[in-house]
N, C-alpha and C. Protein backbone atom coordinates (compact mmCIF):
# COMPACT_ATOMS: atom_id res chain seq x y z
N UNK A 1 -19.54 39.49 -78.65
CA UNK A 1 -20.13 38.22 -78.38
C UNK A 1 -21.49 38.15 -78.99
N UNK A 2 -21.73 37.07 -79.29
CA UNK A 2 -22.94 36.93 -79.76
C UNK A 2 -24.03 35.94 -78.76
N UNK A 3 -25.18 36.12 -79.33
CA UNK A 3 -26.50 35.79 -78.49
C UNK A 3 -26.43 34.61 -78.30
N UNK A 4 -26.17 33.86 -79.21
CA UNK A 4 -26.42 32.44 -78.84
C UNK A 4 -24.50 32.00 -77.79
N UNK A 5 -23.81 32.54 -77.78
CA UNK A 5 -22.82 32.54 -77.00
C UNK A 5 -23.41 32.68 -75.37
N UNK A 6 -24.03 33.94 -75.38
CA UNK A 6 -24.13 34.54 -74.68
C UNK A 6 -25.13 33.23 -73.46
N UNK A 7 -26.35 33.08 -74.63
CA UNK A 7 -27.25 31.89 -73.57
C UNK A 7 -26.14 30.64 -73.71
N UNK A 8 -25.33 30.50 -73.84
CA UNK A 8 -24.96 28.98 -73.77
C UNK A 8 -23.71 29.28 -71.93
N UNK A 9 -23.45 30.75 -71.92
CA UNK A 9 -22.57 31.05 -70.95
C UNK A 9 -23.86 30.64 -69.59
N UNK A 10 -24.88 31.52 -69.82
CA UNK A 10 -25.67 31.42 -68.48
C UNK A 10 -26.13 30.44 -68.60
N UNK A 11 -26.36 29.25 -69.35
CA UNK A 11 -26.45 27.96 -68.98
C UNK A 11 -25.94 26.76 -68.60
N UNK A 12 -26.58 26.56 -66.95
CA UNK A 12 -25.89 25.51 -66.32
C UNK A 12 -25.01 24.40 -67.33
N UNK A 13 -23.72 23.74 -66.77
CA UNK A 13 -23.84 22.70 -67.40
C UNK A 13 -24.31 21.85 -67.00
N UNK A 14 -24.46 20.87 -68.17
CA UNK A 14 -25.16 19.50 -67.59
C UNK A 14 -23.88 18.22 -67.81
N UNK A 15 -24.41 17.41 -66.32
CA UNK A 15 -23.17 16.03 -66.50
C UNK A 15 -23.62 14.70 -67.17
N UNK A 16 -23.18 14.29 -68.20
CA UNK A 16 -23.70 13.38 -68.93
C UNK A 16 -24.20 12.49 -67.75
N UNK A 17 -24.44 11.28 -68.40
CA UNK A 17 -25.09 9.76 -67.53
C UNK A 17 -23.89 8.98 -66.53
N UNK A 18 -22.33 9.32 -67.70
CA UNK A 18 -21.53 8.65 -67.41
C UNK A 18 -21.02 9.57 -66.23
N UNK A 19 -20.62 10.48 -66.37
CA UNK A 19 -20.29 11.52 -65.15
C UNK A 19 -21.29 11.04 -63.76
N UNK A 20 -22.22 11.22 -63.72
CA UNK A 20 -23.37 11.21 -62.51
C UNK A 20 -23.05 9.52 -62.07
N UNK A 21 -23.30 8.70 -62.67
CA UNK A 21 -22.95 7.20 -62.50
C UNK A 21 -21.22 7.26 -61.67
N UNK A 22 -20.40 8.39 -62.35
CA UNK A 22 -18.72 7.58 -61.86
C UNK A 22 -19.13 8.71 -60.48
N UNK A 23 -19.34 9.43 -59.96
CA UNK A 23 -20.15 10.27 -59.01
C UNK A 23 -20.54 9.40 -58.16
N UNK A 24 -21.42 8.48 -58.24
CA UNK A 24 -22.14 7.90 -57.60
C UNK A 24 -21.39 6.67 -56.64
N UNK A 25 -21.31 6.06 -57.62
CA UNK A 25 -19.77 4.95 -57.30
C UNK A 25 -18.70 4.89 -56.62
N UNK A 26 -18.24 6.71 -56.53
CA UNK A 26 -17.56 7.39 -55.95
C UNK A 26 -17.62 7.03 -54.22
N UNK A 27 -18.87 8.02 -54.13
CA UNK A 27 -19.65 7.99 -53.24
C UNK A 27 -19.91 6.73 -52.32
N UNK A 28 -20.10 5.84 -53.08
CA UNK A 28 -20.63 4.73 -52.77
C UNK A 28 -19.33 3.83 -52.07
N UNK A 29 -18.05 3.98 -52.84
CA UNK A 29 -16.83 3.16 -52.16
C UNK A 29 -15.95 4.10 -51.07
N UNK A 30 -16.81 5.38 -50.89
CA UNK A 30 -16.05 6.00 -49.92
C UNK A 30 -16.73 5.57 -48.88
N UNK A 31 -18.16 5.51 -48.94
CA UNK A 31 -19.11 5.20 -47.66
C UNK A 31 -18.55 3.54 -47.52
N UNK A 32 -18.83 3.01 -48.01
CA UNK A 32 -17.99 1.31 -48.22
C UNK A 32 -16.70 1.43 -47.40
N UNK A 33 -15.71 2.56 -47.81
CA UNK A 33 -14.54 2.06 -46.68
C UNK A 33 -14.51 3.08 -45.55
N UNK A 34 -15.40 4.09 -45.59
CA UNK A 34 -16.12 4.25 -43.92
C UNK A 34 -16.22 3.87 -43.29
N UNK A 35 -17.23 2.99 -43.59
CA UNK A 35 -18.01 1.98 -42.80
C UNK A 35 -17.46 1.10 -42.00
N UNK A 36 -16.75 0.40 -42.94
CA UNK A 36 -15.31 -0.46 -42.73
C UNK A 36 -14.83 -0.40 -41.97
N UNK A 37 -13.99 1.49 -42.03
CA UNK A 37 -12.93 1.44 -41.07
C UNK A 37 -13.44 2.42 -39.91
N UNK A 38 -14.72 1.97 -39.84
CA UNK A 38 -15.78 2.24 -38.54
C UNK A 38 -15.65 0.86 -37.55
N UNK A 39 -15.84 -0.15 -38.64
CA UNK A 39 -16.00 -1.16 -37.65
C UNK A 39 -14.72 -1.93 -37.64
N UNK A 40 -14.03 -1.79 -38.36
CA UNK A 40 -12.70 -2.53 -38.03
C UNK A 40 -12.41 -1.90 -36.58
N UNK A 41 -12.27 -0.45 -36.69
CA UNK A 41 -11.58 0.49 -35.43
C UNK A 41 -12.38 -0.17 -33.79
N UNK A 42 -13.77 -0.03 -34.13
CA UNK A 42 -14.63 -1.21 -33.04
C UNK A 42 -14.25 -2.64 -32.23
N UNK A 43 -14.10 -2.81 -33.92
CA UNK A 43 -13.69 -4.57 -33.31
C UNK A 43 -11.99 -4.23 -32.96
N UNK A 44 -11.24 -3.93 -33.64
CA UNK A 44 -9.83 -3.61 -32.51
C UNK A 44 -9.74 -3.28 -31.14
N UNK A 45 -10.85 -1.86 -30.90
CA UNK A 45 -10.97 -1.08 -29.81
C UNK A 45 -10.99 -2.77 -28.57
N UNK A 46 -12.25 -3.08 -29.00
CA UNK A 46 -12.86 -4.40 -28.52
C UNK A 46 -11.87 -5.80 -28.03
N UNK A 47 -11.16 -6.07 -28.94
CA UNK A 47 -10.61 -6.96 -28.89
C UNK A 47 -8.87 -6.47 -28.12
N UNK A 48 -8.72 -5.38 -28.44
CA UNK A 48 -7.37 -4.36 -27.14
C UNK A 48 -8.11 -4.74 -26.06
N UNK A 49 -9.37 -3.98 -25.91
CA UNK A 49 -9.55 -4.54 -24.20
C UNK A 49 -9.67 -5.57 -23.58
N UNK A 50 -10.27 -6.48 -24.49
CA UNK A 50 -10.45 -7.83 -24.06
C UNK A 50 -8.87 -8.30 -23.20
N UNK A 51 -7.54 -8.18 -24.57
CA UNK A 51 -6.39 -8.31 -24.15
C UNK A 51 -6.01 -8.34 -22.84
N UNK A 52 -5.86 -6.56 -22.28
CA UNK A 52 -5.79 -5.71 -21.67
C UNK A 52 -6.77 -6.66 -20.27
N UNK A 53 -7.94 -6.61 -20.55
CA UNK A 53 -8.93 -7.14 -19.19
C UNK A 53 -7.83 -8.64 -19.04
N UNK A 54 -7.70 -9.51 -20.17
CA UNK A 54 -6.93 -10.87 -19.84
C UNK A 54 -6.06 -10.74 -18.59
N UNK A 55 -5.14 -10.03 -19.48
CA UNK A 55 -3.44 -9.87 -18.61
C UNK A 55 -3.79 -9.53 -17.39
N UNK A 56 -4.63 -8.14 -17.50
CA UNK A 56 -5.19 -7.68 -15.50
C UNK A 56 -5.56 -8.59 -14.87
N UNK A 57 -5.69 -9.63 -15.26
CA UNK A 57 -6.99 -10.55 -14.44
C UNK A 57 -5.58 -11.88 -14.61
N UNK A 58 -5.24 -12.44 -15.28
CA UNK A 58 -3.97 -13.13 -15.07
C UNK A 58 -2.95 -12.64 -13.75
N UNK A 59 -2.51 -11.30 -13.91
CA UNK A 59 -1.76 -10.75 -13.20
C UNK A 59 -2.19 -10.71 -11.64
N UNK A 60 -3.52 -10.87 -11.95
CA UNK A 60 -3.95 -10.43 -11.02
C UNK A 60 -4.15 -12.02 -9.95
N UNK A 61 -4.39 -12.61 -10.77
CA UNK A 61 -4.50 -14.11 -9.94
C UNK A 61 -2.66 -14.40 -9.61
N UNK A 62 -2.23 -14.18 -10.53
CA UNK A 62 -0.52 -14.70 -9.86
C UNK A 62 -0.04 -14.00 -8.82
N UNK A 63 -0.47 -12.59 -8.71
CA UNK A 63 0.18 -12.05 -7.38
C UNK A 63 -1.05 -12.54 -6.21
N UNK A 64 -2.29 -13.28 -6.51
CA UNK A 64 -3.01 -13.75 -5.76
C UNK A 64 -2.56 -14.55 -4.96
N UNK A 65 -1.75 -15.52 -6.25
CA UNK A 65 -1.33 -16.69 -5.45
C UNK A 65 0.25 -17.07 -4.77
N UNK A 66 0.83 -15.78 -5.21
CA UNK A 66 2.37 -15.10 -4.32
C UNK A 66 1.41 -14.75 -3.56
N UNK A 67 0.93 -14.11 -2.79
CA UNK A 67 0.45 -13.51 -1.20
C UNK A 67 -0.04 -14.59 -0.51
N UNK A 68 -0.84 -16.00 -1.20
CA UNK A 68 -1.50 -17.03 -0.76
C UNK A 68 -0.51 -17.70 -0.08
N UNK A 69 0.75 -18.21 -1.23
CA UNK A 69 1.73 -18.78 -0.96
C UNK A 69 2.82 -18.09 0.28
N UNK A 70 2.93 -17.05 0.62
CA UNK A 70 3.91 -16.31 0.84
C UNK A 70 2.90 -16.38 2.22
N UNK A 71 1.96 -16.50 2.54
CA UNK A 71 1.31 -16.36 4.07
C UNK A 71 0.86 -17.77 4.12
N UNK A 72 1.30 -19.20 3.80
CA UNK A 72 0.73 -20.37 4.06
C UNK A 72 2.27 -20.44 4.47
N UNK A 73 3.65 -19.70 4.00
CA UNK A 73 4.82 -19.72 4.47
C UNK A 73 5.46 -19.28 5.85
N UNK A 74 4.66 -18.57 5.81
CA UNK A 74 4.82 -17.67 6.81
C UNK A 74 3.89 -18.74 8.42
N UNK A 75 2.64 -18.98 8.11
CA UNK A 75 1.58 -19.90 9.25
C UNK A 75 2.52 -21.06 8.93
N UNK A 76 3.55 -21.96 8.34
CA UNK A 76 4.21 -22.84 8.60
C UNK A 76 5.40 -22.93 9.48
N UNK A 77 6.04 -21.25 9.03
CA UNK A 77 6.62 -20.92 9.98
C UNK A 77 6.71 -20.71 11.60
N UNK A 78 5.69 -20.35 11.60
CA UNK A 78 4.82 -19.92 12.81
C UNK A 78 4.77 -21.13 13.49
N UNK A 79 3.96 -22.07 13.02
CA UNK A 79 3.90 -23.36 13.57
C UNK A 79 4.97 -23.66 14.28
N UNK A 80 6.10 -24.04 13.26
CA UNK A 80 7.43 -24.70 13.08
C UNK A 80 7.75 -23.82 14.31
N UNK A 81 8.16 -22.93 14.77
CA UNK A 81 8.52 -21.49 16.12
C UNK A 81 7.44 -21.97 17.13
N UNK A 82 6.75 -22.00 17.00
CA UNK A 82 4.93 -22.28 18.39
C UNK A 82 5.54 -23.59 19.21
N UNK A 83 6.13 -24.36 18.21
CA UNK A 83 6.84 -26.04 18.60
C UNK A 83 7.72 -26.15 19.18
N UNK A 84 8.73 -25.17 19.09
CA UNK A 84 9.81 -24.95 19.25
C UNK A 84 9.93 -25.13 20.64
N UNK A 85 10.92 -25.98 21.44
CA UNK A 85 10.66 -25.47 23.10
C UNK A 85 11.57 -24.53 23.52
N UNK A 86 12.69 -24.36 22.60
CA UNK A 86 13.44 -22.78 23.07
C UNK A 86 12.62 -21.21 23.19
N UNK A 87 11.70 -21.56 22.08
CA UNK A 87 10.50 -20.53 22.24
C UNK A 87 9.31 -20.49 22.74
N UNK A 88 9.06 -21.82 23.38
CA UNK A 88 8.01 -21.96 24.67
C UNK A 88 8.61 -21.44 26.23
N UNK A 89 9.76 -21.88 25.81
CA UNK A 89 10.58 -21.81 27.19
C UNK A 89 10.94 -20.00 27.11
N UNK A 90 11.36 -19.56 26.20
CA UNK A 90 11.45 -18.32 26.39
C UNK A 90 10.28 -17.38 26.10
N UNK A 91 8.81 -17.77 26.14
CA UNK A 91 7.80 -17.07 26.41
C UNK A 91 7.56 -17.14 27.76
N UNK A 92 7.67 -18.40 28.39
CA UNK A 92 7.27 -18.89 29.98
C UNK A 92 8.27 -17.80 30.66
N UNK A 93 9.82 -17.40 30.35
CA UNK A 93 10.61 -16.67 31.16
C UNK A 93 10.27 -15.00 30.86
N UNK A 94 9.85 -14.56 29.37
CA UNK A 94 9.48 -13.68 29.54
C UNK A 94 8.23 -13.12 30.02
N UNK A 95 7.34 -13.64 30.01
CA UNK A 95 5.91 -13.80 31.42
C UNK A 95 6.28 -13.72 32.41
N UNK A 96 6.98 -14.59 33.30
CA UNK A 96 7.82 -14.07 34.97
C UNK A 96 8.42 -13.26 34.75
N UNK A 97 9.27 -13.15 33.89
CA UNK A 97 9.99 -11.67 33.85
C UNK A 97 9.19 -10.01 34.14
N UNK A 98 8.26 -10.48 33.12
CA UNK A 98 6.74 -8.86 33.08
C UNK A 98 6.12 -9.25 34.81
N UNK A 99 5.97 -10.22 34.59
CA UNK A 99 4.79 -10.57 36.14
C UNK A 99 5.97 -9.78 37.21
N UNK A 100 7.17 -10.26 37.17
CA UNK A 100 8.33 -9.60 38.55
C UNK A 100 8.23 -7.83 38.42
N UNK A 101 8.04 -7.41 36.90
CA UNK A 101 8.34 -6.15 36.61
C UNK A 101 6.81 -5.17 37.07
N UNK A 102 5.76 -6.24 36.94
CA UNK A 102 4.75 -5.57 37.63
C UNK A 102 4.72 -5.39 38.91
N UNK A 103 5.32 -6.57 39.49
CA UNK A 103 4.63 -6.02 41.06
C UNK A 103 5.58 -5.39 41.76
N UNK A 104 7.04 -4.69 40.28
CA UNK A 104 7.34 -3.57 41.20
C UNK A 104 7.11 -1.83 41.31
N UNK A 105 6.86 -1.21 42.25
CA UNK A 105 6.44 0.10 42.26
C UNK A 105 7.40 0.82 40.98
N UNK A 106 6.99 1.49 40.27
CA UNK A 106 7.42 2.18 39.25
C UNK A 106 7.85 4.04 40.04
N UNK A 107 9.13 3.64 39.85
CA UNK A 107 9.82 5.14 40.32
C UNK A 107 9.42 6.52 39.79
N UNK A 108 9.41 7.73 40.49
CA UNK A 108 8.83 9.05 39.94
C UNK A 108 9.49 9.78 38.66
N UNK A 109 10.32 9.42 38.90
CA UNK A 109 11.86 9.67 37.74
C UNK A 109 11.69 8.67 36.27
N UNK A 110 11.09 7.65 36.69
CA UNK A 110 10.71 6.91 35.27
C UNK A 110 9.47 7.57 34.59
N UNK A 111 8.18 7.63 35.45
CA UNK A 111 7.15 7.44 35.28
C UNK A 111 7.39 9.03 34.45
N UNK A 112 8.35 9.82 35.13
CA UNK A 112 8.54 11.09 34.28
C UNK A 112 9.07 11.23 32.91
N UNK A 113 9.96 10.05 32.60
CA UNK A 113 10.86 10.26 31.66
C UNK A 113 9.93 9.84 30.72
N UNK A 114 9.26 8.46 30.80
CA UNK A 114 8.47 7.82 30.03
C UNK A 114 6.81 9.18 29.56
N UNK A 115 6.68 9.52 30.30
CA UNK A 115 5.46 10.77 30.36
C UNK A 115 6.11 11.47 29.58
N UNK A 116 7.28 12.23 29.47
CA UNK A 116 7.76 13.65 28.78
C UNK A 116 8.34 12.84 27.56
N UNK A 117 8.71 11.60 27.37
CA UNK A 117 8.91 10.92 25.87
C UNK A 117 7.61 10.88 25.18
N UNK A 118 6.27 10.39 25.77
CA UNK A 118 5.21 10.67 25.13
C UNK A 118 4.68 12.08 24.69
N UNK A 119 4.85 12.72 25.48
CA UNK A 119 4.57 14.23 25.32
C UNK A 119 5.14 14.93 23.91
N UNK A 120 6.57 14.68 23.93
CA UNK A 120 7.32 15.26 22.80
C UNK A 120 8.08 14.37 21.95
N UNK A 121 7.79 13.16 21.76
CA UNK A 121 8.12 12.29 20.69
C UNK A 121 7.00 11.56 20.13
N UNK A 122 5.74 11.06 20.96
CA UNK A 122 4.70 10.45 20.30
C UNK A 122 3.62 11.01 19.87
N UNK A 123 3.17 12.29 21.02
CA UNK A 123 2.10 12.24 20.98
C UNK A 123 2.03 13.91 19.63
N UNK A 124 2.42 13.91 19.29
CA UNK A 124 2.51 15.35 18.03
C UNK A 124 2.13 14.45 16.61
N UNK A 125 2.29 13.24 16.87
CA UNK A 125 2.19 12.22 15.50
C UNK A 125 0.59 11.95 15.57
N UNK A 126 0.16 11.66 17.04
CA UNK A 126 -1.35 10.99 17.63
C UNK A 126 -2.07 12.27 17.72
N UNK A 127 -1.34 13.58 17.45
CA UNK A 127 -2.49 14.95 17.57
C UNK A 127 -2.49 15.22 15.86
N UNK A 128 -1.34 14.97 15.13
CA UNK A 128 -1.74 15.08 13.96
C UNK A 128 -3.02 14.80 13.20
N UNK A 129 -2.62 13.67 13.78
CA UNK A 129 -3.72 12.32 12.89
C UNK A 129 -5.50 12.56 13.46
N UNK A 130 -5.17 12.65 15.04
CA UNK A 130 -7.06 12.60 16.10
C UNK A 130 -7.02 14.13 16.10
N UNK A 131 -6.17 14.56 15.92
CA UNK A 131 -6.47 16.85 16.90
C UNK A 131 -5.60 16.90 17.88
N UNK A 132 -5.40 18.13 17.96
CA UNK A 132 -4.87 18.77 18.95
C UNK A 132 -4.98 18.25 20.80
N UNK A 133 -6.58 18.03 20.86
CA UNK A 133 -6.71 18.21 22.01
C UNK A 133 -6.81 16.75 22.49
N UNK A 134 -5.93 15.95 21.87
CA UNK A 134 -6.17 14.59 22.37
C UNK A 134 -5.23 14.29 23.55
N UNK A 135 -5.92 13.72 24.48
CA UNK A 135 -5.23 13.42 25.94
C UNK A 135 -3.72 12.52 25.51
N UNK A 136 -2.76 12.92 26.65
CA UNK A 136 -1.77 12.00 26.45
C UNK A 136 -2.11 10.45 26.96
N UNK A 137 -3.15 10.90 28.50
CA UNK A 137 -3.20 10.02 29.67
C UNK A 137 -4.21 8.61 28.33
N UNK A 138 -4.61 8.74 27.62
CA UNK A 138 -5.88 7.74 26.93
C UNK A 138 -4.16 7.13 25.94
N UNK A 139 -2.91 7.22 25.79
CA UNK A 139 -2.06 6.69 25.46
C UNK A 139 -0.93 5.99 26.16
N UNK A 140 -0.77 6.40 27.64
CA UNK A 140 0.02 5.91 28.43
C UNK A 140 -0.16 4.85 28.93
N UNK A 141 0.91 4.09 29.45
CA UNK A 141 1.39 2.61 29.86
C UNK A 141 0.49 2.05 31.34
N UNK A 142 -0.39 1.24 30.93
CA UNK A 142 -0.98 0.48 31.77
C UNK A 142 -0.16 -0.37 32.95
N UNK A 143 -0.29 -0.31 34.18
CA UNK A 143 1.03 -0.89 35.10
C UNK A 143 2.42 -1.00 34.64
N UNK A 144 3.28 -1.54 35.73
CA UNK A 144 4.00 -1.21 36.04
C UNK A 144 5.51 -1.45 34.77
N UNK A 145 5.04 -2.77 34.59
CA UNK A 145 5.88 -3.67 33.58
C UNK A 145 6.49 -2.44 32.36
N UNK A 146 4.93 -1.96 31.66
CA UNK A 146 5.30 -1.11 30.34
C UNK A 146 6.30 0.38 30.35
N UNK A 147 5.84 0.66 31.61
CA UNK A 147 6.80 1.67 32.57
C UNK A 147 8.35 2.05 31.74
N UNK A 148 8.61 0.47 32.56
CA UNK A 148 10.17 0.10 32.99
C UNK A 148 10.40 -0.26 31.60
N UNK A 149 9.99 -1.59 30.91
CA UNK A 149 10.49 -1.11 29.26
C UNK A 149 10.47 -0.34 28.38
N UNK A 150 9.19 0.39 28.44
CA UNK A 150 9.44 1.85 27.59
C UNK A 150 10.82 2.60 28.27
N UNK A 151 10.39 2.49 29.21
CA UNK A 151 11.82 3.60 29.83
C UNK A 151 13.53 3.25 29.56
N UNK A 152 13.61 1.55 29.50
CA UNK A 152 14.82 0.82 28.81
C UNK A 152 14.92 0.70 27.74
N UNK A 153 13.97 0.37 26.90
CA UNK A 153 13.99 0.13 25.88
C UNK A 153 13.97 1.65 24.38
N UNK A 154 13.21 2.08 24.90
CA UNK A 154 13.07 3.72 23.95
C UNK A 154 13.29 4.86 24.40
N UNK A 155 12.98 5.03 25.61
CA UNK A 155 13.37 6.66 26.06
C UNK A 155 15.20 6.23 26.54
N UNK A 156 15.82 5.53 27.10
CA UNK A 156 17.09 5.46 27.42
C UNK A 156 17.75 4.70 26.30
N UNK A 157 17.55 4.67 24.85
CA UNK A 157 18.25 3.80 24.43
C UNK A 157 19.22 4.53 23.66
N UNK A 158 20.46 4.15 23.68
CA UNK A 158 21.49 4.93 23.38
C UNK A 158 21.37 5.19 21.70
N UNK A 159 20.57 4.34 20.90
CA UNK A 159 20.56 4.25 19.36
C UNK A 159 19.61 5.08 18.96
N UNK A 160 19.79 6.12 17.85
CA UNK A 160 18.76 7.16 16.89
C UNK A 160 17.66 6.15 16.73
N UNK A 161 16.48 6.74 16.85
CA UNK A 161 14.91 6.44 16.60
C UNK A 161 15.06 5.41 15.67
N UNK A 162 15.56 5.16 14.48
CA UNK A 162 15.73 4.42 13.26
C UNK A 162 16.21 2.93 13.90
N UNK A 163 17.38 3.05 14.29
CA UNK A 163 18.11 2.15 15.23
C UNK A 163 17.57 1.54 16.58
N UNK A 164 16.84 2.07 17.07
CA UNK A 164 16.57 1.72 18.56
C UNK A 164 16.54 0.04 18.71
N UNK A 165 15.98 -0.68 17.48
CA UNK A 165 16.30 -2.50 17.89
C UNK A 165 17.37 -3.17 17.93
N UNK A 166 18.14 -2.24 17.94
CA UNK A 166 20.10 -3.03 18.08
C UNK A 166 19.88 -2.80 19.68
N UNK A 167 19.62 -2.08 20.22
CA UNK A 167 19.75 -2.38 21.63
C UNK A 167 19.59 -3.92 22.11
N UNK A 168 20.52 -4.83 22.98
CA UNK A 168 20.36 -6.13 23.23
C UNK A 168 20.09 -6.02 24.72
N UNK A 169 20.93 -5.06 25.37
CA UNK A 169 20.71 -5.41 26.67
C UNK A 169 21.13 -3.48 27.48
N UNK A 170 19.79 -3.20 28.17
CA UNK A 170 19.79 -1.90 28.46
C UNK A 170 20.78 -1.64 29.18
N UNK A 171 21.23 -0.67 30.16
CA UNK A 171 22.10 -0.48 30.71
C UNK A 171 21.68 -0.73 32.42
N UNK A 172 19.94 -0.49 32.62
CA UNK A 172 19.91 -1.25 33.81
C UNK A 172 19.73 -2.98 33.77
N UNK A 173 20.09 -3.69 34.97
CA UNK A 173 19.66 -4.80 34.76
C UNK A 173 18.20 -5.32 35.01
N UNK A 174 18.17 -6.55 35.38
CA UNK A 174 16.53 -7.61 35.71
C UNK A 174 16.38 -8.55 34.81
N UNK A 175 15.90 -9.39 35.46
CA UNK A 175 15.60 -10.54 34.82
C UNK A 175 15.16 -10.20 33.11
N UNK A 176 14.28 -9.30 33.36
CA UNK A 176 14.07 -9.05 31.74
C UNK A 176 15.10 -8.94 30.42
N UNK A 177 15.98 -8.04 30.88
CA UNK A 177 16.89 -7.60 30.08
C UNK A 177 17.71 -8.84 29.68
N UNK A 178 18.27 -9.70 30.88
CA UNK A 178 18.84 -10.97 30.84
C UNK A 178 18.58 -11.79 29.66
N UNK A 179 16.87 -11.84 29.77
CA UNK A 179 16.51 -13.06 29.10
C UNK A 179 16.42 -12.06 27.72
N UNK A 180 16.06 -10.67 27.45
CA UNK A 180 16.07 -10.20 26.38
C UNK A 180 17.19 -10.40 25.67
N UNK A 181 18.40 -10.07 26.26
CA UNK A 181 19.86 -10.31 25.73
C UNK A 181 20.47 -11.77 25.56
N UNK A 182 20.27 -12.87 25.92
CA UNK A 182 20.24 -14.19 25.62
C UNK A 182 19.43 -14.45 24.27
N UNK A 183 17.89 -14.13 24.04
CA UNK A 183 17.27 -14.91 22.80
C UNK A 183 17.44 -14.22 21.71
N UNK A 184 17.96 -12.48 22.24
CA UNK A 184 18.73 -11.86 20.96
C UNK A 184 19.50 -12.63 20.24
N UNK A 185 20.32 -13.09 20.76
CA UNK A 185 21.59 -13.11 20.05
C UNK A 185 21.77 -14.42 19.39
């Protein structure tokens, strides 16, 4: 090899005007669709949520106005039943019915059955939830009336827990049961 070979090897090359310029340009339309698809991705991001917030907020007023509608149905109903005199008349009989059931003495044999149904069917649900050491007595039946229907109605009722409202008419009688088994049906 020769000398002047030799310096032309260890010397850098150089990039003409036109090289450095198509370089530049380069550069320049990559940052250009960067940028771009910086802010395109923005304004999409932006305009998805907007969507997204719409529909929630649409959706959100129509099941507003199913629950509005569906309980102005329901207080018409109500009304329409409050009017009713088969259902005035059978509130007035079930009131004497409770009033007769109070002022009678509640037997030791009920007051037991109804006590040991709370004990081992209710109250394991009411210690779950408050503790262990929660009284039965702060859950039990205030006079005489609640007694005698808990005791007909849930602890003696011949139907599985699931079932117990098919019962129409208990197996003891009273006025109660009477009028219970009449507006059943």
């Amino acid at each position: 090899m020769t000398a002047a070979a030799t310096s032309d090897a260890a010397r850098p090359t150089r990039f003409g005007l036109a090289a450095k310029l198509f370089v530049i340009l380069i550069l320049l339309g990559a940052v250009a669709v960067l940028i771009t698809g910086v802010l395109g991705y923005v304004r999409a991001r932006d305009a998805l949520e907007q969507t997204i917030f719409n529909q929630l907020t649409a959706t959100r007023e129509a099941k507003a106005h199913q629950v509005e509608s569906y309980f102005r149905s329901i207080r018409a109903d109500l009304r329409l039943l409050a009017a009713s005199k088969m259902v005035v008349d059978a509130m007035r009989g079930f009131r004497e019915a409770v009033d007769e059931l109070d002022a009678m003495p509640v037997p030791d044999e009920v007051r037991k059955r109804v006590v040991n149904w709370y004990e081992t069917d209710y109250m394991p649900g009411v210690r779950r939830l408050l503790g262990e050491k929660t009284p039965v007595d702060e859950f039990l039946p205030v006079g005489s009336a609640p007694y005698f229907l808990q005791d007909w109605y849930i602890v003696d009722n011949p139907y599985p827990k699931d079932r117990r409202k098919l019962v129409d008419e208990p197996a003891a009688g009273g006025t109660y049961n009477k009028l219970h088994a009449t507006t059943i049906r």
